[in-house]
Protein backbone atom coordinates (compact mmCIF):
# COMPACT_ATOMS: atom_id res chain seq x y z
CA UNK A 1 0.00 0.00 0.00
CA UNK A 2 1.18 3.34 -0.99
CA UNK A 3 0.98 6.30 1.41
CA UNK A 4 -0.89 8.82 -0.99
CA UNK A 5 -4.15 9.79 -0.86
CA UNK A 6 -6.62 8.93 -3.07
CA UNK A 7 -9.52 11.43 -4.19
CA UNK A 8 -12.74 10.77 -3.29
CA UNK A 9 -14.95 8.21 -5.29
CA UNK A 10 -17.53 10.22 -7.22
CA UNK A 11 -19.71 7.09 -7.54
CA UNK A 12 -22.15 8.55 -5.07
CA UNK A 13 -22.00 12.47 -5.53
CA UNK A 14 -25.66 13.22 -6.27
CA UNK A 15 -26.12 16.37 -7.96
CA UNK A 16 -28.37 19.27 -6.05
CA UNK A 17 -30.25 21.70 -7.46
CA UNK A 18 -29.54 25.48 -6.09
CA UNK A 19 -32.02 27.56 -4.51
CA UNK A 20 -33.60 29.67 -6.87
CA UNK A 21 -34.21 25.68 -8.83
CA UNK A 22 -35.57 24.70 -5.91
CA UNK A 23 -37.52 27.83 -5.56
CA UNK A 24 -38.83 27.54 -8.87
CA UNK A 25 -40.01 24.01 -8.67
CA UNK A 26 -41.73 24.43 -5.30
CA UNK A 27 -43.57 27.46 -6.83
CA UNK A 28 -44.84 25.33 -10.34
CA UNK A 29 -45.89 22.56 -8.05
CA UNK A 30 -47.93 24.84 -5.75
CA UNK A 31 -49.63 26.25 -8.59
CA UNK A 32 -50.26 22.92 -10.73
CA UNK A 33 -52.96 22.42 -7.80
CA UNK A 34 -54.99 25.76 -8.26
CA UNK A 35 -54.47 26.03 -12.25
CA UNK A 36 -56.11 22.47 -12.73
CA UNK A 37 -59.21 23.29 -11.20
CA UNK A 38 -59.40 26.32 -12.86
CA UNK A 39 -58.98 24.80 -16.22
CA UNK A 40 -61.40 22.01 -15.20
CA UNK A 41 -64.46 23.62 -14.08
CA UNK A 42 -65.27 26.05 -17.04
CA UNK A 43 -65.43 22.37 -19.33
CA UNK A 44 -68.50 21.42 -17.31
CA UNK A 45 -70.75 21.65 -19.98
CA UNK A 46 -67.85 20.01 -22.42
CA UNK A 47 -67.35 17.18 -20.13
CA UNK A 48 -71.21 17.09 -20.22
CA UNK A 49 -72.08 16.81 -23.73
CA UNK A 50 -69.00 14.44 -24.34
CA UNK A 51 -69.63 11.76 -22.16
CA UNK A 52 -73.06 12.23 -21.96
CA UNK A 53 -73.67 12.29 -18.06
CA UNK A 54 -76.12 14.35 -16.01
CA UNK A 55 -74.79 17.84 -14.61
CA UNK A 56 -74.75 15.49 -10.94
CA UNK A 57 -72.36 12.82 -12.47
CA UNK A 58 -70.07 15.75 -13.90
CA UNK A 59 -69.68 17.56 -10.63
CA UNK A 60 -69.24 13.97 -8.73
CA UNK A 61 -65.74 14.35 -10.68
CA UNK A 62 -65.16 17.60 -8.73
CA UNK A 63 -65.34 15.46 -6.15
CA UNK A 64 -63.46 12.97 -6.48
CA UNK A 65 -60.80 15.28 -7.76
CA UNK A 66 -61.32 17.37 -4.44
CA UNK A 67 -61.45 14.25 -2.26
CA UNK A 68 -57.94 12.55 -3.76
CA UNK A 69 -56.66 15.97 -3.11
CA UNK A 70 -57.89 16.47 0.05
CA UNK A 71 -56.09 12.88 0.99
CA UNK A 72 -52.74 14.09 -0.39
CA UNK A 73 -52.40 17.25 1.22
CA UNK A 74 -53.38 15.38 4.55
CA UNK A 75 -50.66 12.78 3.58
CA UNK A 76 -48.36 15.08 2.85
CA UNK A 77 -48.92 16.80 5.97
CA UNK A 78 -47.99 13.76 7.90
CA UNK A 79 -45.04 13.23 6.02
CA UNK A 80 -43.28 16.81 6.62
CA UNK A 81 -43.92 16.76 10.55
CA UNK A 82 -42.21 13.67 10.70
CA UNK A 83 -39.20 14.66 9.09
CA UNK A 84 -39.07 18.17 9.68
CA UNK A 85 -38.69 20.24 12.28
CA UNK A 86 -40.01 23.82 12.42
CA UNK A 87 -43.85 23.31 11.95
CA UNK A 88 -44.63 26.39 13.82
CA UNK A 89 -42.13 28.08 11.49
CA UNK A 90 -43.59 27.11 8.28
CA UNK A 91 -46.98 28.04 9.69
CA UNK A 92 -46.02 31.63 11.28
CA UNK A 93 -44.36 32.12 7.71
CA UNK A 94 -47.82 31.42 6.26
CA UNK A 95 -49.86 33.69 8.33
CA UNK A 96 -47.47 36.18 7.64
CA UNK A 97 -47.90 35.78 3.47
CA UNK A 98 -51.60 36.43 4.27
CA UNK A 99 -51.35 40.08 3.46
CA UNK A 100 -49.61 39.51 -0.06
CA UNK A 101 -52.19 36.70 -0.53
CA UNK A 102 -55.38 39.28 -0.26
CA UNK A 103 -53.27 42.00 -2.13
CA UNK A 104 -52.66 39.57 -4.88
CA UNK A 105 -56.44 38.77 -5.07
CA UNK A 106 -57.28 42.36 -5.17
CA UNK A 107 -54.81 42.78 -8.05
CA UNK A 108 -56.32 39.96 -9.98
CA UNK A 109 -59.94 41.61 -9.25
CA UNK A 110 -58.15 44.82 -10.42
CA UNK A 111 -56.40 43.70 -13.54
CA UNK A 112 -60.25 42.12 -14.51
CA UNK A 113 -62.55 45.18 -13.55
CA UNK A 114 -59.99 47.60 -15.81
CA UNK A 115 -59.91 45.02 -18.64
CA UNK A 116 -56.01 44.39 -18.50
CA UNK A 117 -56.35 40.62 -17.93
CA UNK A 118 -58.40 40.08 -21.48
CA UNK A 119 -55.32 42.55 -22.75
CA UNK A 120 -53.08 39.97 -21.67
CA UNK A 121 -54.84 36.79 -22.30
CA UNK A 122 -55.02 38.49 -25.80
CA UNK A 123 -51.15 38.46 -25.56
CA UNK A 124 -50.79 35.15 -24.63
CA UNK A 125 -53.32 33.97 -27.15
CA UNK A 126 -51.02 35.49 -29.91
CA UNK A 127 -47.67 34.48 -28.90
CA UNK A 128 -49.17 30.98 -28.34
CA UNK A 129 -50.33 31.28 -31.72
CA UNK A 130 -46.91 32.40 -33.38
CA UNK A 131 -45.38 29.35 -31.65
CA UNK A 132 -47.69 27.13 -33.78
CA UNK A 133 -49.27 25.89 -30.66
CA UNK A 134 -53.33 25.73 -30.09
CA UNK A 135 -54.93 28.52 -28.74
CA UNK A 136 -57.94 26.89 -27.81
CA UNK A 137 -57.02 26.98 -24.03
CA UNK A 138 -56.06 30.46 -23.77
CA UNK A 139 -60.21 30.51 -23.86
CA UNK A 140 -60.56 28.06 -20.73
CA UNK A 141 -58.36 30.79 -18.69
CA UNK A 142 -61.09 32.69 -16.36
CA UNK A 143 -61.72 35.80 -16.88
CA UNK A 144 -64.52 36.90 -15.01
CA UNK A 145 -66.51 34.80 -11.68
CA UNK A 146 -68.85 32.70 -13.77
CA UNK A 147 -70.53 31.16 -10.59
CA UNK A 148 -72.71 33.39 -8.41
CA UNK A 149 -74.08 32.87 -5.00
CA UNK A 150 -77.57 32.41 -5.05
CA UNK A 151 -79.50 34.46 -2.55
């Protein structure tokens, strides 16, 4: 046996994303949750005529959808306070988003009441559309609080 060191064995180096790709993942994955349901509810009436099912049977899919995801975020739940520590962190941090959460909401309302929102769904449509891609979904995107509360 020689007395020189060897370097390490990069068998098992696993490469780790950095931050901001971390960031960046976390924030798609939040917002898969929110951007299905969004897309899914205005093809009610699609779904409807398509599989030809009573308005009950379509909303049943709601849910189902709602249930499953109901299950996961419970499961989930579990999962991080076993492994991690700082519960009462993550949850102080969330009460503390609250305020950018309602001024977000009020910018959304904002950007629909002035009529920017169809400006930039407009946008979208077009770029979309110089890409070669379908536009078709640009016209699922909400625009405007189709569902009232009945009085």
């Amino acid at each position: 046996m020689s007395s020189e060191t060897r370097p390490p064995s990069r068998a098992f180096r696993v490469a780790l994303p950095g931050a901001g790709a971390l960031a960046l993942m976390l924030a798609a994955l939040s917002m898969l949750g929110p951007f299905s349901v969004d897309t899914y509810l205005p093809a009610f009436p699609s779904m409807q005529v398509a599989l030809q099912a009573s308005p009950i049977e379509v909303q049943q899919t709601l849910t189902a959808y709602m249930f499953s995801f109901a299950v996961m975020i419970l499961w989930h739940g579990a999962l991080s306070d076993a492994f991690i520590d700082g519960a009462r962190e993550g949850f102080a941090t969330a009460v503390r988003i609250i305020p950018y959460l309602v001024a977000m909401l009020v910018g959304i309302a904002v950007l629909r009441a002035s009529g920017a929102l169809d400006l930039l769904l407009n946008a979208i449509r077009s770029v979309v559309a110089v890409i070669g891609w379908d536009t078709r979904f640009v016209d699922g995107v909400p625009t405007e609080p189709k569902y009232t509360a009945s009085t």
